[in-house]
Protein backbone atom coordinates (compact mmCIF):
# COMPACT_ATOMS: atom_id res chain seq x y z
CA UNK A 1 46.92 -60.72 -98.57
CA UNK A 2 44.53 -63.35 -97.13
CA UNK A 3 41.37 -64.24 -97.65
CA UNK A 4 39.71 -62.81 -94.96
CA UNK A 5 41.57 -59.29 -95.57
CA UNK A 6 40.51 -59.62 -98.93
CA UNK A 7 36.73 -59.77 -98.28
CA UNK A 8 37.13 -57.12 -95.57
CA UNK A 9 38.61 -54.52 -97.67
CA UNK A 10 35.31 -55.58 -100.70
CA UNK A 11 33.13 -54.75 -97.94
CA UNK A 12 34.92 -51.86 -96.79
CA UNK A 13 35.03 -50.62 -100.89
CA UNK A 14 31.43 -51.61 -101.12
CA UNK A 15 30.37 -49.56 -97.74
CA UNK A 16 32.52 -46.47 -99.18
CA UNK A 17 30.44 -47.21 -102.85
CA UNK A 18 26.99 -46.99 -100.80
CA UNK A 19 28.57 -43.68 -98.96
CA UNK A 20 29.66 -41.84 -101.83
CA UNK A 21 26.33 -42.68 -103.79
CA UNK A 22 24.43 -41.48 -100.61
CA UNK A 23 25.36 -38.23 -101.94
CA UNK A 24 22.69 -38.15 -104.81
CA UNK A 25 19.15 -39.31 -103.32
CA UNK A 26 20.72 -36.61 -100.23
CA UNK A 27 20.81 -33.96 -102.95
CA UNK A 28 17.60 -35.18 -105.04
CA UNK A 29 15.94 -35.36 -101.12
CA UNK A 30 16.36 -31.95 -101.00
CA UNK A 31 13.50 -30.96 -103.52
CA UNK A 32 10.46 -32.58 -101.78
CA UNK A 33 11.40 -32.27 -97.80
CA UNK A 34 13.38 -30.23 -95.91
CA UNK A 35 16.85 -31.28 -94.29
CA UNK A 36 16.03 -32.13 -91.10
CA UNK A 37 12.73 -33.62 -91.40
CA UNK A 38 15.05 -36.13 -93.84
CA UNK A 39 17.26 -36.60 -91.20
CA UNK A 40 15.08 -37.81 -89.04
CA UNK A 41 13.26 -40.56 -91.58
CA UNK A 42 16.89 -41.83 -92.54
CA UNK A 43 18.36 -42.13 -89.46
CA UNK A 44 15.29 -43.36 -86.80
CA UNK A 45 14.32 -46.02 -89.05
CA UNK A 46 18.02 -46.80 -90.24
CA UNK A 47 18.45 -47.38 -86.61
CA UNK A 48 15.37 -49.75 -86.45
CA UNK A 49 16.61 -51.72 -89.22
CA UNK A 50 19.93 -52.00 -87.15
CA UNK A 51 18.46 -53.46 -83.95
CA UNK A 52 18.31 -56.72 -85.45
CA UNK A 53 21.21 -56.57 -87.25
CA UNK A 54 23.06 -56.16 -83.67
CA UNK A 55 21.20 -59.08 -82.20
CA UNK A 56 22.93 -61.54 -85.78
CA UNK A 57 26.09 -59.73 -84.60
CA UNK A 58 26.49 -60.16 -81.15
CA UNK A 59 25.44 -64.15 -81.20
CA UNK A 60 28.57 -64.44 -83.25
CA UNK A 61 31.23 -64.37 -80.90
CA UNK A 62 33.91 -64.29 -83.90
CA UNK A 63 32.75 -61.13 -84.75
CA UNK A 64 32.10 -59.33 -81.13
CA UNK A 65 34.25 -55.93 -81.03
CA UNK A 66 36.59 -55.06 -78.23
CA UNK A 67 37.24 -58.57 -76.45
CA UNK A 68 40.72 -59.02 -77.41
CA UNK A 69 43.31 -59.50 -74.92
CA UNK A 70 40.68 -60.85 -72.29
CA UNK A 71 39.44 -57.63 -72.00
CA UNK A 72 35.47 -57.14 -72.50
CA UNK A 73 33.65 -54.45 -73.06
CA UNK A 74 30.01 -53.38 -71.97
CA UNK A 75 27.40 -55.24 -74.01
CA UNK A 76 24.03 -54.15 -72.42
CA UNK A 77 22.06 -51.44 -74.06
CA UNK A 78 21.57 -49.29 -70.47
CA UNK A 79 25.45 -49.08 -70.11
CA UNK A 80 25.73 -47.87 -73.85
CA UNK A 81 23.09 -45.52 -74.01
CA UNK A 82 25.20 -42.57 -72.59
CA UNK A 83 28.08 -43.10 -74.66
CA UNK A 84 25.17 -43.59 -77.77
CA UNK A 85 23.55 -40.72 -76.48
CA UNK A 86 26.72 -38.28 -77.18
CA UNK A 87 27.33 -39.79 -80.43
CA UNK A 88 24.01 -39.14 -81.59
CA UNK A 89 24.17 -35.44 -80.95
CA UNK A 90 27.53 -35.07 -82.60
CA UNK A 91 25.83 -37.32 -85.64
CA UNK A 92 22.53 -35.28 -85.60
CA UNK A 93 25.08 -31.57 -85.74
CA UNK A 94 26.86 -32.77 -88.42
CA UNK A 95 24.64 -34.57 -90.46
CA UNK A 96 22.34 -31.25 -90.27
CA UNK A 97 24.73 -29.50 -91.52
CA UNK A 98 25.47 -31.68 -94.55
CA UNK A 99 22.23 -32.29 -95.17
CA UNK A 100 21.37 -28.21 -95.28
CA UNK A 101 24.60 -27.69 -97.60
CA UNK A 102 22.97 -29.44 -100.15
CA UNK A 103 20.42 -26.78 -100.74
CA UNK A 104 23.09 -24.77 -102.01
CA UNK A 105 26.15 -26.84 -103.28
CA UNK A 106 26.51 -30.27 -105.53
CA UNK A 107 26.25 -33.57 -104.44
CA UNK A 108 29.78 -34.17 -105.94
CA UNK A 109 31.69 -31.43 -103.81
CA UNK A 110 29.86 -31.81 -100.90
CA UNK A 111 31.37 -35.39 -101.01
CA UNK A 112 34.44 -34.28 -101.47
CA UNK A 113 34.63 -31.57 -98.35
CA UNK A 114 33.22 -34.02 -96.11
CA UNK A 115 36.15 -36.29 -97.11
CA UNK A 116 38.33 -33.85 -95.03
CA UNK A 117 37.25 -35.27 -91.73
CA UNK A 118 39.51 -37.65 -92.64
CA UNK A 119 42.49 -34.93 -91.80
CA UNK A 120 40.60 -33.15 -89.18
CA UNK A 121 40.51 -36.44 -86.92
CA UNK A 122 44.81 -36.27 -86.08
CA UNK A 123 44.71 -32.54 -85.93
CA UNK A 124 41.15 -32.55 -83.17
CA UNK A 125 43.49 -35.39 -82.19
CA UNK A 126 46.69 -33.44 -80.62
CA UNK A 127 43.91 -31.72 -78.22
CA UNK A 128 43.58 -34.99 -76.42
CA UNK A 129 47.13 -36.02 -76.09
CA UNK A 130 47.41 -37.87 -79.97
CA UNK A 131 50.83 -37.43 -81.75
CA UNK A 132 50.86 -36.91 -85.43
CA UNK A 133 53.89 -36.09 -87.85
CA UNK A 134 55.19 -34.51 -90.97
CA UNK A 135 53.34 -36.17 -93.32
CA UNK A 136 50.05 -35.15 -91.85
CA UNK A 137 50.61 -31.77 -91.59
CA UNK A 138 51.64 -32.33 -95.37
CA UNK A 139 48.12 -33.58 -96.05
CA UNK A 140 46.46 -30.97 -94.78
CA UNK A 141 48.49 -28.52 -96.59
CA UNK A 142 47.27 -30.25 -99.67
CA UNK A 143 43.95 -30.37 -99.10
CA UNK A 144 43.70 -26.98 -97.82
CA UNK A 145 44.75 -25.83 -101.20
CA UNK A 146 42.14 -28.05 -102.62
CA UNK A 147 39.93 -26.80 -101.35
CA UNK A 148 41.07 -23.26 -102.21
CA UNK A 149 40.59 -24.05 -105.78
CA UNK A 150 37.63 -26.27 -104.98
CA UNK A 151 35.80 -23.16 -103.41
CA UNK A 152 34.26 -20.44 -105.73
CA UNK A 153 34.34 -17.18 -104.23
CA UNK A 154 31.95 -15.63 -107.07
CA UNK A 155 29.13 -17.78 -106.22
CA UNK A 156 27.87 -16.58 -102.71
CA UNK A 157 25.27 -19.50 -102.54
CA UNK A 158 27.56 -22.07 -103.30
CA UNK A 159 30.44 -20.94 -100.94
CA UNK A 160 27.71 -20.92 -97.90
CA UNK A 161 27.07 -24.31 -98.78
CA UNK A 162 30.87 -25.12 -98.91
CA UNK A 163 31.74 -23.77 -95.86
CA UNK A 164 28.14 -25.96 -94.38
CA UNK A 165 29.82 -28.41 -95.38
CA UNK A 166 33.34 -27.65 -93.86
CA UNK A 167 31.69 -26.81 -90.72
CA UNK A 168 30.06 -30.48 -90.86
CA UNK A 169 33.21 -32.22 -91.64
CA UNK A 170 35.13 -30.90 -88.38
CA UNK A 171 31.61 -31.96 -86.34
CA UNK A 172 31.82 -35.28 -87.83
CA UNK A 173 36.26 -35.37 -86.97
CA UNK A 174 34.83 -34.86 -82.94
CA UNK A 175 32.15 -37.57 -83.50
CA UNK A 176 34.81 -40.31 -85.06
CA UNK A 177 37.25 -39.47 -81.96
CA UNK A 178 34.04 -39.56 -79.49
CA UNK A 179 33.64 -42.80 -81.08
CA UNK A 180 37.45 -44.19 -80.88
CA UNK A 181 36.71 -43.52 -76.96
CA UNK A 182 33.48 -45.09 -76.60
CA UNK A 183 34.61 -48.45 -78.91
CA UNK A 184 37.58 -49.35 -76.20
CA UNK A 185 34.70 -49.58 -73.22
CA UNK A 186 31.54 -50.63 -75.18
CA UNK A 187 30.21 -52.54 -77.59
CA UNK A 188 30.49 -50.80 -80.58
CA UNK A 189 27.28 -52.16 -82.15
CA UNK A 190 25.33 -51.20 -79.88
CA UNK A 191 26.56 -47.73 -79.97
CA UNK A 192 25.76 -47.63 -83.11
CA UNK A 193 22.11 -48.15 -83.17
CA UNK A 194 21.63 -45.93 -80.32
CA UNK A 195 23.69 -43.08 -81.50
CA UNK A 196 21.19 -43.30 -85.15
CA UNK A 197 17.84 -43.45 -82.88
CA UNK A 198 18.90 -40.57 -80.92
CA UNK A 199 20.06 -38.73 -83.76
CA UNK A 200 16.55 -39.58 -85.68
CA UNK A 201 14.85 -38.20 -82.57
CA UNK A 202 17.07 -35.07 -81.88
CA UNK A 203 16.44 -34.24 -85.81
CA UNK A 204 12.65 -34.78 -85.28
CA UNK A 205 12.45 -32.23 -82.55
CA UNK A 206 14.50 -29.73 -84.42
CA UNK A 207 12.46 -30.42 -87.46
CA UNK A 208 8.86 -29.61 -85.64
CA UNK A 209 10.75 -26.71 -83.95
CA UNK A 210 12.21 -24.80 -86.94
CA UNK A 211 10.82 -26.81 -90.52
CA UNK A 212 6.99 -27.67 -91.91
CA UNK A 213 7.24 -31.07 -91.71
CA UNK A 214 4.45 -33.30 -93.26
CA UNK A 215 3.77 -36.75 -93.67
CA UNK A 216 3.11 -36.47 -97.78
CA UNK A 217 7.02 -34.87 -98.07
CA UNK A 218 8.37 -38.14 -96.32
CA UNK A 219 6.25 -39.91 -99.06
CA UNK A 220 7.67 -37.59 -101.93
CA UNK A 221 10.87 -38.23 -100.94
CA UNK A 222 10.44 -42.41 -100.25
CA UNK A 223 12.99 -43.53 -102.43
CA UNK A 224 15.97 -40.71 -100.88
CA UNK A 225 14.57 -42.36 -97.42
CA UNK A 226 14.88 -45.70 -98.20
CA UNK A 227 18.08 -45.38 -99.83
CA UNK A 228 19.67 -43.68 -96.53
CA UNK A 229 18.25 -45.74 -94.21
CA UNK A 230 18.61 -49.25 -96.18
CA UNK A 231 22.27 -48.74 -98.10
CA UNK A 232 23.95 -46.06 -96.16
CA UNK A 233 22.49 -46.39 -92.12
CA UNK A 234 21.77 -50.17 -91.70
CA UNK A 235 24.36 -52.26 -95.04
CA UNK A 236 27.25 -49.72 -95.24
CA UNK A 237 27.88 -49.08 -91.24
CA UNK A 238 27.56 -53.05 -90.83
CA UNK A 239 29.95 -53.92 -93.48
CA UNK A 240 32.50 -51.06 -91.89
CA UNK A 241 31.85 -53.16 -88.38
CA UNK A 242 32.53 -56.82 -90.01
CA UNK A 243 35.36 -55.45 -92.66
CA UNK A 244 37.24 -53.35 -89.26
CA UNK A 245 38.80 -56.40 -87.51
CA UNK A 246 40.66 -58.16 -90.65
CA UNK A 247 41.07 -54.86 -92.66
CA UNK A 248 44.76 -53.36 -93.03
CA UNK A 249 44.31 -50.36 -91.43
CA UNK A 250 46.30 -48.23 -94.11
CA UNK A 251 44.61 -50.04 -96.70
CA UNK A 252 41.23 -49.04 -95.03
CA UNK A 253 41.66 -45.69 -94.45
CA UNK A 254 42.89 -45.02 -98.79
CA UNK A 255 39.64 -47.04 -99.54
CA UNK A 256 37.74 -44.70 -97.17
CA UNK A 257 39.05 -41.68 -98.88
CA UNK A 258 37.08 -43.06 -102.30
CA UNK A 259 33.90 -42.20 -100.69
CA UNK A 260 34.51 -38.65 -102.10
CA UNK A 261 35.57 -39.80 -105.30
CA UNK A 262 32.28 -41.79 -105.79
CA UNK A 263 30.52 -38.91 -104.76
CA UNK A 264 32.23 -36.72 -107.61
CA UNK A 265 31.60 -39.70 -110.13
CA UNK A 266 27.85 -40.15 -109.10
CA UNK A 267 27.10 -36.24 -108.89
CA UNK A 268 28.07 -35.99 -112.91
CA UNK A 269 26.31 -39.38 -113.61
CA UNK A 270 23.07 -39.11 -112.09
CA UNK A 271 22.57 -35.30 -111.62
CA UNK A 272 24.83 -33.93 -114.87
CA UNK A 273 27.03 -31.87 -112.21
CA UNK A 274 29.83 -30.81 -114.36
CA UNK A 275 33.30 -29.66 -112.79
CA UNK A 276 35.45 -27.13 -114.76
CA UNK A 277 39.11 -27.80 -114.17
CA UNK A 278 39.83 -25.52 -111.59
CA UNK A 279 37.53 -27.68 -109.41
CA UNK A 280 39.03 -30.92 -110.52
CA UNK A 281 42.18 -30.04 -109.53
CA UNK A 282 40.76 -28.86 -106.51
CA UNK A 283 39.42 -32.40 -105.89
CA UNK A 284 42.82 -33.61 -106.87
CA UNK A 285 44.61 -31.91 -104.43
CA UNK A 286 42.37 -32.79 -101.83
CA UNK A 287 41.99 -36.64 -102.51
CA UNK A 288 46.21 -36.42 -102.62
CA UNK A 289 46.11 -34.68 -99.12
CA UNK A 290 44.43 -37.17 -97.62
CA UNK A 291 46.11 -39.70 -99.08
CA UNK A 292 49.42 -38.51 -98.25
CA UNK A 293 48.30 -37.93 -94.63
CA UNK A 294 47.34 -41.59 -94.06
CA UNK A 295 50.31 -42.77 -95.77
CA UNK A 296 51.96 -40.76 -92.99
CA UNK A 297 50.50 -41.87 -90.13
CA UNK A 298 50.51 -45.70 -91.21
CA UNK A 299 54.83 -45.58 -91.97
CA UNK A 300 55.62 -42.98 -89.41
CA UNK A 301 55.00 -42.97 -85.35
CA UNK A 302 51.51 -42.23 -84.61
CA UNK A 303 49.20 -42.71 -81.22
């Protein structure tokens, strides 16, 4: 391994680190302002703090996306505002969804079921032409049964929030293959930042429409903002961009897949959630699925 795969796969551990522990301030959030009114704090001003970021990025012609091969992309913000534009809503669906689970699940399993994205993505895939094999099929299977164990079927609240947060995972499986398509003809950074400001909007409209917002719950939940918008929006998503060009891409996707297992560690650290075994093993199963299914597809024939 060389050096610059080295510090690509730190960054891609440390954006996976920020991910995971995004999982807590989401779930402590959730006590002074409602979901989408966070949503649209975290991700408007996350996308702010990116602007600038972009303009570091794209003067470094080392690190430009998508110009391999002699082949360039679109790098003006007016051509990447449609593509942005789609992300965003995908972003803003899922991310609402998440955000709501939290009202009824932990921090630690919602980490987890988001995780499964991570499978969804080949499977959403073979709708658009994408082969897949064996081993990802094998995955699923896996994880499916995770989750089985993972889900408690005695605890109606807590299964609504599971299945919230199931429902966000597949959104947020469409959104990374809308991205995959939108990368190959634009710059990705500035997709980026547009698809966060358009998703901090779309949440602010939907947050006037159907939640209370006020200015003095933004304030009582500062810290859950910051943290979003600072460690998970604007440091995390730039350390993905830098660490995605030198990364192995089967090394990437198995440090990915610790985002859940942060989660899980940071839920019982910070907010005493406490797993019995039957939803370890769940957790188990479902880190193994995905696991397995990205082994797959980085040994065996893929798209």
């Amino acid at each position: 391994m060389n050096l610059k795969q080295a510090r690509a796969e730190v960054l891609l551990l440390l954006a996976a680190l920020f991910w995971g522990l995004a999982f807590v301030p989401q779930k402590i959030a959730m006590a002074h302002i409602e979901p989408l009114a966070f949503n649209a704090w975290r991700f408007f001003l996350g996308g702010l703090l990116l602007v600038p970021i972009v303009y570091w990025l794209s003067s470094r012609r080392d690190l430009q996306p998508g110009e391999e091969g002699g082949h360039r992309v679109h790098h003006t913000w007016r051509r990447c505002l449609p593509g942005g534009a789609v992300l965003g809503f995908w972003l803003f669906l899922g991310a609402a969804l998440q955000q709501a689970s939290l009202l009824y699940t932990t921090a630690g399993r919602a980490g987890f079921i988001t995780g499964f994205y991570l499978l969804l993505v080949p499977v959403i895939g073979l709708s658009l032409g994408h082969r897949t094999n064996r081993w990802t099929w094998a995955g699923i299977g896996l994880a499916l049964l995770g989750l089985y164990w993972l889900a408690d079927f005695s605890e109606q609240a807590q299964l609504i929030g599971d299945l919230m947060v199931f429902a966000s995972a597949f959104v947020f499986a469409v959104q990374v293959l809308s991205a995959d398509h939108f990368v190959r003809r634009y710059d990705a950074l500035r997709l980026a930042c547009i698809q966060f400001l358009v998703c901090g909007v779309l949440s602010g409209v939907a947050a006037l429409v159907v939640e209370q917002p006020s200015l003095q719950s933004a304030v009582d939940a500062a810290w859950p903002i910051a943290y979003m918008m600072v460690f998970s929006t604007a440091i995390a998503f730039t350390f993905q961009l830098l660490a995605q060009r030198h990364a192995a891409p089967s090394h990437a996707t198995v440090i990915m897949s610790l985002e859940a297992v942060f989660a899980l560690v940071a839920g019982w650290l910070f907010l005493n959630e406490m797993l019995s075994v039957r939803e370890l093993l769940g957790c188990g199963l479902m880190l193994a699925g995905m696991l397995v299914s990205h082994y797959g597809n980085h040994t065996g024939t893929h798209h």
